[in-house]
Protein backbone atom coordinates (compact mmCIF):
# COMPACT_ATOMS: atom_id res chain seq x y z
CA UNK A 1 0.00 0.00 0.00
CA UNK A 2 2.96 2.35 -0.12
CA UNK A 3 1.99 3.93 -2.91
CA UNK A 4 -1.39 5.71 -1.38
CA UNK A 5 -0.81 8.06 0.19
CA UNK A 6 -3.65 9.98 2.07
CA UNK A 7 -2.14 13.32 2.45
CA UNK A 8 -1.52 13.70 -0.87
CA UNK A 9 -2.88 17.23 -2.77
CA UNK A 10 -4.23 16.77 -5.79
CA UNK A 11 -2.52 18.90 -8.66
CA UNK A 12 -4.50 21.28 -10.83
CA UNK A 13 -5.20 19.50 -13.79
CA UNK A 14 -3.35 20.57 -17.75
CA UNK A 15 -5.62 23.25 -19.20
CA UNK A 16 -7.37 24.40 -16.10
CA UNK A 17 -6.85 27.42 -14.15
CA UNK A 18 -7.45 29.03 -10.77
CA UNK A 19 -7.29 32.11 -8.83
CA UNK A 20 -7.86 34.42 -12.26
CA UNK A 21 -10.21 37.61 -12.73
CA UNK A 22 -13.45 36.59 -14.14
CA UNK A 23 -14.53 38.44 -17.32
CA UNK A 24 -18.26 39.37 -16.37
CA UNK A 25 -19.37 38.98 -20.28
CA UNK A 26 -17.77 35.48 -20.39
CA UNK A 27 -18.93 34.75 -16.74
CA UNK A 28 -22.45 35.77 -18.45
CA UNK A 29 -22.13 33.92 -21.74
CA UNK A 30 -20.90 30.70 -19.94
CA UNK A 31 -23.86 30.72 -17.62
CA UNK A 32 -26.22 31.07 -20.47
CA UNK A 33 -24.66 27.85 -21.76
CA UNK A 34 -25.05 25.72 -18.83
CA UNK A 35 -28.61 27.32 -18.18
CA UNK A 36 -29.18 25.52 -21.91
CA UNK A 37 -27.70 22.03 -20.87
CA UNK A 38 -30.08 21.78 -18.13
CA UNK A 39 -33.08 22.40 -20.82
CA UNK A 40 -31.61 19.88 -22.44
CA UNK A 41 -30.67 17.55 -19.54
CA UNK A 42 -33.95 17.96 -18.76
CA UNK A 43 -35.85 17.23 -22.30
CA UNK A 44 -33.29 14.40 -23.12
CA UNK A 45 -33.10 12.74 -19.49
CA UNK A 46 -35.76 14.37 -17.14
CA UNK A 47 -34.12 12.44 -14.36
CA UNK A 48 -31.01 14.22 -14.52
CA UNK A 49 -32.86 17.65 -15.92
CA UNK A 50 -34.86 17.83 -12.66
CA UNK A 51 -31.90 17.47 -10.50
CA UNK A 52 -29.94 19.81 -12.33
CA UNK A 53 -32.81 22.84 -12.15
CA UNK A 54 -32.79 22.60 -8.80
CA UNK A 55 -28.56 23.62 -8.49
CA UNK A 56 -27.71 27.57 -8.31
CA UNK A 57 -24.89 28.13 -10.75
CA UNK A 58 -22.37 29.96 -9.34
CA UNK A 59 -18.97 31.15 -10.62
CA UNK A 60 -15.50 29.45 -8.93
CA UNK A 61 -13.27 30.79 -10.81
CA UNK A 62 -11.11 31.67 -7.48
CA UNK A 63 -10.37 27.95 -6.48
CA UNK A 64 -12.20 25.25 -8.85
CA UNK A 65 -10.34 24.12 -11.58
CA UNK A 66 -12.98 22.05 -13.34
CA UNK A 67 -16.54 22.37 -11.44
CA UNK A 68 -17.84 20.49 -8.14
CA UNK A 69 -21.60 20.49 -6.10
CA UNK A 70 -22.33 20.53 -2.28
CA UNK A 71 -25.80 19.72 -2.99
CA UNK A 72 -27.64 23.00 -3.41
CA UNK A 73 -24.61 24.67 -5.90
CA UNK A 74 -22.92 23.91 -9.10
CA UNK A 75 -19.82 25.51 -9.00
CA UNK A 76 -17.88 26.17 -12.26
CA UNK A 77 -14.57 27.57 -13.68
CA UNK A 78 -15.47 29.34 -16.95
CA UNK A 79 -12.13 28.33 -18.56
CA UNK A 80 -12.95 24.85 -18.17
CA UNK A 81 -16.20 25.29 -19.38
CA UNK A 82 -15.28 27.52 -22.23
CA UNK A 83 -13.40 23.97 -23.85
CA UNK A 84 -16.53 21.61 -23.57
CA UNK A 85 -19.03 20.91 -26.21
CA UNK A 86 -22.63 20.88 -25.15
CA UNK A 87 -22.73 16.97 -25.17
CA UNK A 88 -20.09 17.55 -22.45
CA UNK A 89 -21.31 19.61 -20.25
CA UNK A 90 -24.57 17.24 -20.37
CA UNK A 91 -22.12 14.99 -18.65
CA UNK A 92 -20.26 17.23 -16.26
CA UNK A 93 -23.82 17.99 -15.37
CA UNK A 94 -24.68 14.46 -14.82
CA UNK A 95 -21.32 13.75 -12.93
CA UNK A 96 -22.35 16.36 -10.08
CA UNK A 97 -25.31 15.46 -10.03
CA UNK A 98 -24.30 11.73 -9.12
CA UNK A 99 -22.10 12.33 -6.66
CA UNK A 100 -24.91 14.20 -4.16
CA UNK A 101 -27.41 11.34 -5.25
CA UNK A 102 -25.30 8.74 -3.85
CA UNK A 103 -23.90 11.00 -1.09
CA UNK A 104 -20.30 10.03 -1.75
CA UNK A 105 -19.14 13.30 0.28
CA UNK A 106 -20.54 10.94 3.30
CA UNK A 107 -19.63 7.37 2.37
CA UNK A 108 -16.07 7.96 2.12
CA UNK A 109 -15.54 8.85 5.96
CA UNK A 110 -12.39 6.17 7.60
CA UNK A 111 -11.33 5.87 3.92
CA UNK A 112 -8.51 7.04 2.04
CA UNK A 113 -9.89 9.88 0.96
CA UNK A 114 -7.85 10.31 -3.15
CA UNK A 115 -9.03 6.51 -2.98
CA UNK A 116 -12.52 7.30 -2.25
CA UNK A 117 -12.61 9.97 -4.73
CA UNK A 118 -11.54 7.79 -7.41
CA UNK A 119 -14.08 5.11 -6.95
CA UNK A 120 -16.69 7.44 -6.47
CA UNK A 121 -15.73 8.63 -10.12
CA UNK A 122 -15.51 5.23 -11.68
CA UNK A 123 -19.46 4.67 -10.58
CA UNK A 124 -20.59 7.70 -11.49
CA UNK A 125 -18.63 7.97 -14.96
CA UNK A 126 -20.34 4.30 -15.51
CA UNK A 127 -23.80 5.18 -15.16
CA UNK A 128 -23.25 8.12 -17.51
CA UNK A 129 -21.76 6.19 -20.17
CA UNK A 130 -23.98 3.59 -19.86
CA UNK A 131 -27.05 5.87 -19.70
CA UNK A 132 -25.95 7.78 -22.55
CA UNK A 133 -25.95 10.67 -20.72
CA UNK A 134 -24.26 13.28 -23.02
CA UNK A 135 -20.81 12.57 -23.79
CA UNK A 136 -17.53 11.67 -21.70
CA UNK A 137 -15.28 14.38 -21.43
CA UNK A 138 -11.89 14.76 -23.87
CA UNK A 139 -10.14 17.74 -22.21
CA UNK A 140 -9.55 15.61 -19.12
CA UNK A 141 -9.44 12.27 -19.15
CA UNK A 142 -11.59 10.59 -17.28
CA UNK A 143 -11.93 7.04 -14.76
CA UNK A 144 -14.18 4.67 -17.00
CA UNK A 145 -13.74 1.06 -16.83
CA UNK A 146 -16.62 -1.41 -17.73
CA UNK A 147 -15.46 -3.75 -14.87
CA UNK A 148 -17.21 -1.36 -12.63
CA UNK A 149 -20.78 -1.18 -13.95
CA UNK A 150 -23.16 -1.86 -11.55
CA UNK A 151 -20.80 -1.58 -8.22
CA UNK A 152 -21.21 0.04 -5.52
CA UNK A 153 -18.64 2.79 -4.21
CA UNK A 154 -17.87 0.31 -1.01
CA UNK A 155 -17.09 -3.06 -3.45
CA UNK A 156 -15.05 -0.33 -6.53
CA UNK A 157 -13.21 0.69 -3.71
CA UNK A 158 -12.43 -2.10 -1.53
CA UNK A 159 -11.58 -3.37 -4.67
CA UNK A 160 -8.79 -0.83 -5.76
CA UNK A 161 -7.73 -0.93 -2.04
CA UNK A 162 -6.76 -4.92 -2.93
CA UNK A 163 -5.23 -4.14 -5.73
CA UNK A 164 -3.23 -0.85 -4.69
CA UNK A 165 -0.03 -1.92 -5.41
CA UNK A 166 -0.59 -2.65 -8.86
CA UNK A 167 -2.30 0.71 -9.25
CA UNK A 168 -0.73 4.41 -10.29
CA UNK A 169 -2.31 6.74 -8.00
CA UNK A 170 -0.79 9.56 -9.98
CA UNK A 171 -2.41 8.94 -12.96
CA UNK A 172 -5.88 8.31 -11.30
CA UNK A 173 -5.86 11.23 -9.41
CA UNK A 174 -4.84 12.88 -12.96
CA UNK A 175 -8.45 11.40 -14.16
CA UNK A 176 -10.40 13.05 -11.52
CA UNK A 177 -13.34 14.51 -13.42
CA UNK A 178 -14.21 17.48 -10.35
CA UNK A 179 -13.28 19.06 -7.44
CA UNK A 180 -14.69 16.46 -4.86
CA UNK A 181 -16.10 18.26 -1.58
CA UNK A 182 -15.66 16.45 1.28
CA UNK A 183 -18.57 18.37 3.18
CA UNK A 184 -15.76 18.43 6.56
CA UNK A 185 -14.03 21.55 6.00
CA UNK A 186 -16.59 23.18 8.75
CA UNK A 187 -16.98 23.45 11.82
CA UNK A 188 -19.44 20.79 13.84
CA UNK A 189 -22.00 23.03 14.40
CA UNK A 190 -21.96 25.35 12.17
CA UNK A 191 -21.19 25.96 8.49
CA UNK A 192 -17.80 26.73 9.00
CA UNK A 193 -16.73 30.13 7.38
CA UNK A 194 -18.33 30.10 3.81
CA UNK A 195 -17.92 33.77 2.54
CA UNK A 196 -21.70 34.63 0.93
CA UNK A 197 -23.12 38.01 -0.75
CA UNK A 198 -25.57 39.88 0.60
CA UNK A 199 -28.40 37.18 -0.40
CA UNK A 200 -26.50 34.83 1.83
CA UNK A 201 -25.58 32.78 -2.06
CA UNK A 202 -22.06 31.67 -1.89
CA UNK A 203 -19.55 33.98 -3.86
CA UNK A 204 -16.57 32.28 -5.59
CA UNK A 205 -13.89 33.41 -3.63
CA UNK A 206 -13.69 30.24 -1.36
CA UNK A 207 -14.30 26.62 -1.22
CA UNK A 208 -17.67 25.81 0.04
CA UNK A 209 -17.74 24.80 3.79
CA UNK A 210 -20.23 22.46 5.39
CA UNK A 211 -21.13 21.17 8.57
CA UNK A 212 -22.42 17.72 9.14
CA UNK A 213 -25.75 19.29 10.25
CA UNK A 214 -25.86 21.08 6.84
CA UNK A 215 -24.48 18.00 5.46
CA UNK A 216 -27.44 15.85 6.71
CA UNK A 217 -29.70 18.59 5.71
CA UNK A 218 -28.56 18.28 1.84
CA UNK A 219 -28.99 15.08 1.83
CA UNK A 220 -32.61 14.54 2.84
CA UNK A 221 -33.23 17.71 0.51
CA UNK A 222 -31.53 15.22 -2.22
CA UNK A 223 -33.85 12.19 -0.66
CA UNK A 224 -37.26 14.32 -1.97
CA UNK A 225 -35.75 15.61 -4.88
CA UNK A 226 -34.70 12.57 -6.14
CA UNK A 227 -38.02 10.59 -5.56
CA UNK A 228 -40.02 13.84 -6.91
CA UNK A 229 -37.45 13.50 -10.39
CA UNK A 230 -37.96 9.70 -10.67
CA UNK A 231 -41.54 10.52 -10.38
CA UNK A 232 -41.51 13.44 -13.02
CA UNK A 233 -39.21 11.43 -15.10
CA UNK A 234 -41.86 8.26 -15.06
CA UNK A 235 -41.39 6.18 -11.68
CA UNK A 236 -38.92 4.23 -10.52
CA UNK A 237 -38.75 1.85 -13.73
CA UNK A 238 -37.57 4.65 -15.76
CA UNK A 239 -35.38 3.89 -18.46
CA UNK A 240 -32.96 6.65 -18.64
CA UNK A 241 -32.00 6.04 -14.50
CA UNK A 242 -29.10 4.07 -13.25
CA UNK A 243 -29.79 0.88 -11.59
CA UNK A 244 -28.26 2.28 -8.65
CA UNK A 245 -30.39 5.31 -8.15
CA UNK A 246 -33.65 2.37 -8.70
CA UNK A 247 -31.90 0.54 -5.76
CA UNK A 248 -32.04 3.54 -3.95
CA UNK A 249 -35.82 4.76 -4.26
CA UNK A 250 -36.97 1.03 -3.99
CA UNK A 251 -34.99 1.39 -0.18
CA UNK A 252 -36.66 4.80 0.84
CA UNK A 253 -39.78 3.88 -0.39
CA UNK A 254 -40.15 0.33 1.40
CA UNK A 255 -41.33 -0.31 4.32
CA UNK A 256 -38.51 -0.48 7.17
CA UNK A 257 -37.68 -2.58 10.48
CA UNK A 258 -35.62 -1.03 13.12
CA UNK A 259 -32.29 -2.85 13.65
CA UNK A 260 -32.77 -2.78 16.99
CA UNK A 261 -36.03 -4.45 17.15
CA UNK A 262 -34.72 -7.39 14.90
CA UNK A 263 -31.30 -7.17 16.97
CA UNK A 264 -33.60 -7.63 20.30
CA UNK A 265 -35.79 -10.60 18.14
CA UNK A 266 -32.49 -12.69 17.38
CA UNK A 267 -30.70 -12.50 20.71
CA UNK A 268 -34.09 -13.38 22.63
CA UNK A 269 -34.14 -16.32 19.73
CA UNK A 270 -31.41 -18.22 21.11
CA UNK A 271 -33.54 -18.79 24.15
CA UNK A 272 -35.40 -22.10 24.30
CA UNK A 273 -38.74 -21.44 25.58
CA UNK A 274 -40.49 -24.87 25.42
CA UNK A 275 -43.61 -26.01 27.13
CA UNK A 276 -42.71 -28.94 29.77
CA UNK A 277 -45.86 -31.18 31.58
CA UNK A 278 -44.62 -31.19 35.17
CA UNK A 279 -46.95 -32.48 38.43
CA UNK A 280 -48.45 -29.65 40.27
CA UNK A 281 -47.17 -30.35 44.73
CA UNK A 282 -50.38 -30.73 46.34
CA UNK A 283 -49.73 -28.02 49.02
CA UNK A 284 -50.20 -25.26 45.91
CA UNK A 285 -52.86 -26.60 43.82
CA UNK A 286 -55.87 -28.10 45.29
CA UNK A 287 -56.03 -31.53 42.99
CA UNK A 288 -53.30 -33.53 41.87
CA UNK A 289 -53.02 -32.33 38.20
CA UNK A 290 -50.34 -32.72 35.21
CA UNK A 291 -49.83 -29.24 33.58
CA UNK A 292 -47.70 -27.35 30.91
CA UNK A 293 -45.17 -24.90 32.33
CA UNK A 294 -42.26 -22.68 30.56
CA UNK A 295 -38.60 -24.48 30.32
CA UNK A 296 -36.42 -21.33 30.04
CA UNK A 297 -33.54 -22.35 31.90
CA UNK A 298 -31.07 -21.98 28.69
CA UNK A 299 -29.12 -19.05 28.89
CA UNK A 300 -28.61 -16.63 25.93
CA UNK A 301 -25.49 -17.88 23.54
CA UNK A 302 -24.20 -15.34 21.19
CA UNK A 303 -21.44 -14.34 18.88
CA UNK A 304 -20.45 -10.85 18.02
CA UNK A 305 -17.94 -10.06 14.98
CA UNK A 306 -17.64 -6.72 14.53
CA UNK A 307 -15.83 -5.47 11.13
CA UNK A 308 -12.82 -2.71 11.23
CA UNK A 309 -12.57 -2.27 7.55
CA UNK A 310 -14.06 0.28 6.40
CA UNK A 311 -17.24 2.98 7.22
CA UNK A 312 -18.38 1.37 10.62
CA UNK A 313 -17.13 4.09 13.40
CA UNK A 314 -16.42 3.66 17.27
CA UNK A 315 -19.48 5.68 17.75
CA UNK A 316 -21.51 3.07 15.79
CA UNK A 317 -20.16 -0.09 17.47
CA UNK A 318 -20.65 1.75 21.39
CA UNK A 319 -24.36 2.35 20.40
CA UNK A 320 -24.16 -1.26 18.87
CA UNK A 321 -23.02 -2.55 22.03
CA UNK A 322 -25.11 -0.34 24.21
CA UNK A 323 -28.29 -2.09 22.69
CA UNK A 324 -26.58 -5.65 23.25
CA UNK A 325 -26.31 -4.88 26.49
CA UNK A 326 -29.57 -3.85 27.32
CA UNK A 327 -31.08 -6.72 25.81
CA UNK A 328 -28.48 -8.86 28.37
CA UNK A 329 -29.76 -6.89 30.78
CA UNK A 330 -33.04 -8.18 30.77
CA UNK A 331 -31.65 -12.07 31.64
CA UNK A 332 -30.16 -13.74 34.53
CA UNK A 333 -27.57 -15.93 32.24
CA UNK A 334 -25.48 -15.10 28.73
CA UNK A 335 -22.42 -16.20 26.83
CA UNK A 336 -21.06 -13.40 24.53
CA UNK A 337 -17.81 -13.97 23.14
CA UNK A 338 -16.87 -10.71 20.68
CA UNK A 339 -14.13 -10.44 18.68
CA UNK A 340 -12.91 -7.69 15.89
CA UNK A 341 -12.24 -8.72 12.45
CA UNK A 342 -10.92 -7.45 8.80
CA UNK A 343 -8.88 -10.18 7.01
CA UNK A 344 -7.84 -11.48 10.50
CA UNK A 345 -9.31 -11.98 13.98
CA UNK A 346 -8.35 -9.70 16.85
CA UNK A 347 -9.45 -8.86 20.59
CA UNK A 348 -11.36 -11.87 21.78
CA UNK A 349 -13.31 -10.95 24.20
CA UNK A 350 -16.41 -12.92 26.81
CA UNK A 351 -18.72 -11.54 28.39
CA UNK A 352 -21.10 -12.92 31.37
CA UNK A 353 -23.16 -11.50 33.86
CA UNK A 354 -20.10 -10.84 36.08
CA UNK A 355 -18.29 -8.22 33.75
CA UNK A 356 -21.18 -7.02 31.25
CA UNK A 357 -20.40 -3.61 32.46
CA UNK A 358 -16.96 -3.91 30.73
CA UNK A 359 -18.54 -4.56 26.91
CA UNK A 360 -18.78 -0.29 26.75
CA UNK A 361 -15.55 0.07 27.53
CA UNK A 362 -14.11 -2.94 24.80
CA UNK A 363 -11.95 -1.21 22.41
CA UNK A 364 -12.56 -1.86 18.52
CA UNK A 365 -9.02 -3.53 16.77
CA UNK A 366 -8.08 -4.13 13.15
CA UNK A 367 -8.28 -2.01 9.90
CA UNK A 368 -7.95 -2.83 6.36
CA UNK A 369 -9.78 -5.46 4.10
CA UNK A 370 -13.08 -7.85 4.79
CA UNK A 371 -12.61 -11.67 4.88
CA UNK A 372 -16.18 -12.81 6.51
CA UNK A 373 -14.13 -16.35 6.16
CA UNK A 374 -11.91 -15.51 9.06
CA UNK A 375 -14.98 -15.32 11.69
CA UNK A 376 -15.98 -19.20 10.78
CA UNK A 377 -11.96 -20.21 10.52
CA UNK A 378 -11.40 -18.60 13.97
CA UNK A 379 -14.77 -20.21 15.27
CA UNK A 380 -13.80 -23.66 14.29
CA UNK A 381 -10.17 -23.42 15.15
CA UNK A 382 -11.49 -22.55 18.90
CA UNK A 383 -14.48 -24.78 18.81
CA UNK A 384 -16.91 -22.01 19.46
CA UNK A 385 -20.11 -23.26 18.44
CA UNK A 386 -22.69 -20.08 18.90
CA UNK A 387 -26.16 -20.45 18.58
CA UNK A 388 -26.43 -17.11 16.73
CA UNK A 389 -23.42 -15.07 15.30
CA UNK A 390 -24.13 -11.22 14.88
CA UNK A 391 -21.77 -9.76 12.21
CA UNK A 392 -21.70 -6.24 12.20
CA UNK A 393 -20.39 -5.13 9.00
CA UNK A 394 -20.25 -2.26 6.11
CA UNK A 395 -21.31 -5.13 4.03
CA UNK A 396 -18.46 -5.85 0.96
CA UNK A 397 -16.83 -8.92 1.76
CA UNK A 398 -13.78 -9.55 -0.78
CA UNK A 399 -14.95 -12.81 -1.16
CA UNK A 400 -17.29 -15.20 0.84
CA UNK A 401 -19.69 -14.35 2.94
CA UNK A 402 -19.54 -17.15 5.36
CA UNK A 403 -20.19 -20.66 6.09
CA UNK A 404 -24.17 -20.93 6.33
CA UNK A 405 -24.60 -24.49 7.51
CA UNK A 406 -22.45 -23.82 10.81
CA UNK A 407 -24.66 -21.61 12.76
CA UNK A 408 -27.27 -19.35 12.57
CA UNK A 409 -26.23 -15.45 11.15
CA UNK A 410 -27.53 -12.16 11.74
CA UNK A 411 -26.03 -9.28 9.46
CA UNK A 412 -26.54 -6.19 10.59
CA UNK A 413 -25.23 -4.04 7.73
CA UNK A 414 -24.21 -0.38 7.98
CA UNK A 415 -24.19 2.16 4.85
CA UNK A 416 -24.77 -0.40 2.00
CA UNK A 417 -28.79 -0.41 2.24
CA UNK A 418 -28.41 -2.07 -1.46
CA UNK A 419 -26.77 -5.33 0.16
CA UNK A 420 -28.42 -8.34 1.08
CA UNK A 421 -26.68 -11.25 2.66
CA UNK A 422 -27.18 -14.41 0.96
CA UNK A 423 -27.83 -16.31 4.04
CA UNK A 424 -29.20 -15.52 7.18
CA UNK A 425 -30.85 -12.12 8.62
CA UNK A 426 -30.35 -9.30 7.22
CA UNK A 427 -30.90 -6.04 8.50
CA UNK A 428 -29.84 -2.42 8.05
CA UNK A 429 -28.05 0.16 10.91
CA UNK A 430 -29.49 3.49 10.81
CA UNK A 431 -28.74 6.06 12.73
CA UNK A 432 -30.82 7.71 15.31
C-alpha cells in the first residue's frame, strides 16, 4: 500500500486554471450555456434535468479548476467550461449530479480519501456512459472502466484498495473529473466560514464549507428531490435512470424494520422457551393435576464479529453494544464472546453476567480489508459453536460471505442499504 498516500494534494489539472479575474461577459455567456444544458438535460433525461434545475450556478473561478456540487450549488470555472461541447457539459452535469445522489461526500468517511474519490468517479462515470448521458469528457481524461458497472462505491473501492499496489495513484488522481467536496471543511455546528453576498448565495472566492448538520440537511433535501425526479421522469422503472439510483428509491420507499427491534428478536431467539408437563405439589394446587409450564432455563449464547474495515465508526459499534447490552440486561444468564475482524481476527473478548459492564468500555481492533471467512476459521479453530453469530459489518466482503450451515447469522449491515446477505438475517443500521 505504499503507494497511497492519504495526504496527498491533488494537482491542478493541464488546461485548467485558478485564482484568475473573471470576465463578467464570459462569466455571463458561460452561464447562459449551462442554463441551456439543463433544458436539455432535462428534455433528453428528465431524471437528470430535474436534479440539475434545482442547483444555483455559481462562478468558482477563485479555487475550482474544473466544477464540483455541495448539494444546493454547481460551482464552475469558466475556462474549463469555455473547452466543452454541449454533449459535455450534459455529462459534467450528470457527474455532479451523481455524486450528491449517492452522497459520496458521506460514504467515504475512515477511507482514504484520493481513494474514495476515485471510486466514487468510476461509478458515477459508468452510469453516464452507460445511460448515454451526453458525452464523456476529452479535455480531461476521465476514470471509466466497464469492470465497474453496476458496483457500488464500497465493493469499486475495496476493490482498488486490494489491488493498490498494482495501481498508479498519480495517474488516477490525474483522471479526476471534479473538485470532490468532502462536506468536513466546517466546523461541527456550524457551516464553518463560507464567505456569501448579501443574499447569503455563496460567492466564488472560497471553497464551500459544510457542517455535518448542513451536510445531513442536503442530503434529505436530495432524498425528496430525487423521488419527486424519478416521479416526473416516469417512476422508478424509468429507463434513462441508473440501476443504482432504482436501488435507492426502492430502499426509501419500502417499508422499514428497526435494527434494533430485529437485533432484540435474534438474541431473545437463542432462548429455548419450550412447554414442559410437570406435576403440580399438592400443598399449591388443590387436585393432583399434570400441567404445561415454561422451560427457560437456557441461557442466551451469542457471537459478536464486529468489522474494522471500512465505514463502521467507534461511535456506531458503542451504540451497537449499548443495545446488546440492554437486551443482556433483561436475563439472569449469557455467553457473549466478541471479537474484531478485517482479514484477520483480533481482541477476543467474553462476556457474562459478572463483567457485562466492561462490553462499553471494549476497544474496537483491526483495519484494512473484509474476509467474513476468518470469523468461521477462527470459530472452528477454537471450537466455538454459537447459537447465533451477529456480524456487524459495512457489508463488501472480498470474497465469501460465510459458512451458512455452521450456525445461525444475523447481518446487521451499515451504509450499503443495497446489500443483502445471501444467508441468514439481514438487517440495516441506521442512525438515530
Amino acid at each position: 500500500m505504499s503507494n497511497i498516500n492519504p495526504t496527498a494534494k491533488q494537482d491542478v489539472k493541464p488546461g485548467c486554471e485558478v485564482g484568475f479575474e473573471t470576465d463578467p461577459k464570459v462569466d455571463l455567456k458561460i452561464r447562459e450555456q449551462l442554463i441551456q444544458a439543463r433544458i436539455g438535460l432535462l428534455i433528453l433525461h428528465p431524471f437528470y434535468g430535474n436534479l440539475a434545475l434545482r442547483l444555483k450556478l455559481v462562478n468558482a473561478d477563485a479555487w475550482c479548476p474544473t466544477a464540483a456540487t455541495d448539494g444546493r450549488n454547481f460551482f464552475y470555472n469558466t475556462k474549463f467550461i469555455e473547452k466543452l461541447a454541449d454533449s459535455e457539459i450534459l455529462f459534467l452535469m450528470g457527474h455532479e449530479i451523481l455524486h450528491v445522489v449517492y452522497d459520496h461526500m458521506a460514504r467515504n468517511d475512515g477511507r482514504n480519501p484520493q481513494l474514495s474519490n476515485i471510486a466514487a468517479d468510476y461509478c458515477v462515470n459508468g452510469d453516464l456512459v452507460q445511460n448515454k448521458v451526453g458525452s464523456p469528457i476529452k479535455v480531461v481524461p476521465i476514470l471509466h472502466e466497464t469492470k465497474y458497472y453496476g458496483w457500488s462505491f464500497e465493493k469499486v473501492y475495496d476493490d482498488l484498495y486490494e489491488n493498490a499496489d498494482k495501481i498508479d495513484m498519480d495517474d488516477l488522481l490525474d483522471q479526476l473529473l471534479d473538485e470532490h467536496l468532502d462536506g468536513k471543511d466546517g466546523d461541527s455546528n456550524d457551516g464553518g466560514d463560507q464567505e456569501t453576498d448579501e443574499n447569503g448565495n455563496p460567492t466564488s472566492k472560497s471553497k464551500p464549507k459544510m457542517s455535518d448538520k448542513e451536510r445531513r440537511a442536503i442530503k434529505d433535501e436530495m432524498k425528496e428531490a430525487v423521488l419527486n425526479a424519478a416521479a416526473a421522469a416516469g417512476g422508478a422503472n424509468a429507463g434513462n435512470m441508473p440501476a443504482g439510483v432504482k436501488r435507492l428509491i426502492e430502499q426509501w420507499t419500502a417499508p422499514k424494520l428497526d435494527w434494533r427491534e430485529i437485533l432484540q428478536q435474534q438474541i431473545q431467539s437463542t432462548i429455548k422457551n419450550d412447554f414442559t408437563f410437570q406435576k403440580i405439589n399438592r400443598r399449591s394446587w388443590h387436585m393432583d393435576a399434570i400441567l404445561p409450564g415454561m422451560d427457560n432455563d437456557e441461557k442466551i449464547d451469542i457471537c459478536l464479529a464486529i468489522d474494522m474495515s471500512g465505514s463502521v465508526s467507534s461511535t456506531m459499534i458503542k451504540d451497537f453494544f449499548s443495545e446488546v447490552k440492554g437486551i443482556t440486561d433483561m436475563y439472569e444468564d449469557f455467553n457473549i464472546q466478541l471479537w474484531c475482524f478485517d482479514t484477520k481476527v483480533y481482541g477476543y473478548a467474553k462476556f457474562d453476567p459478572t463483567n457485562i459492564d466492561e462490553l462499553l468500555d471494549y476497544t474496537p481492533l483491526g483495519g484494512g480489508g473484509t474476509e467474513f471467512d476468518v470469523n468461521w476459521e477462527f470459530m472452528k479453530e477454537n471450537d466455538i459453536e454459537p447459537k447465533k453469530l451477529i456480524v456487524f459489518t459495512d457489508g463488501y466482503p472480498w470474497g465469501s460471505w460465510g459458512d451458512e450451515n455452521y450456525c445461525d447469522t444475523v447481518f446487521i449491515i451499515h451504509g450499503a442499504k443495497e446489500v443483502t446477505a445471501p444467508f441468514g438475517v439481514t438487517c440495516h443500521y441506521e442512525e438515530a
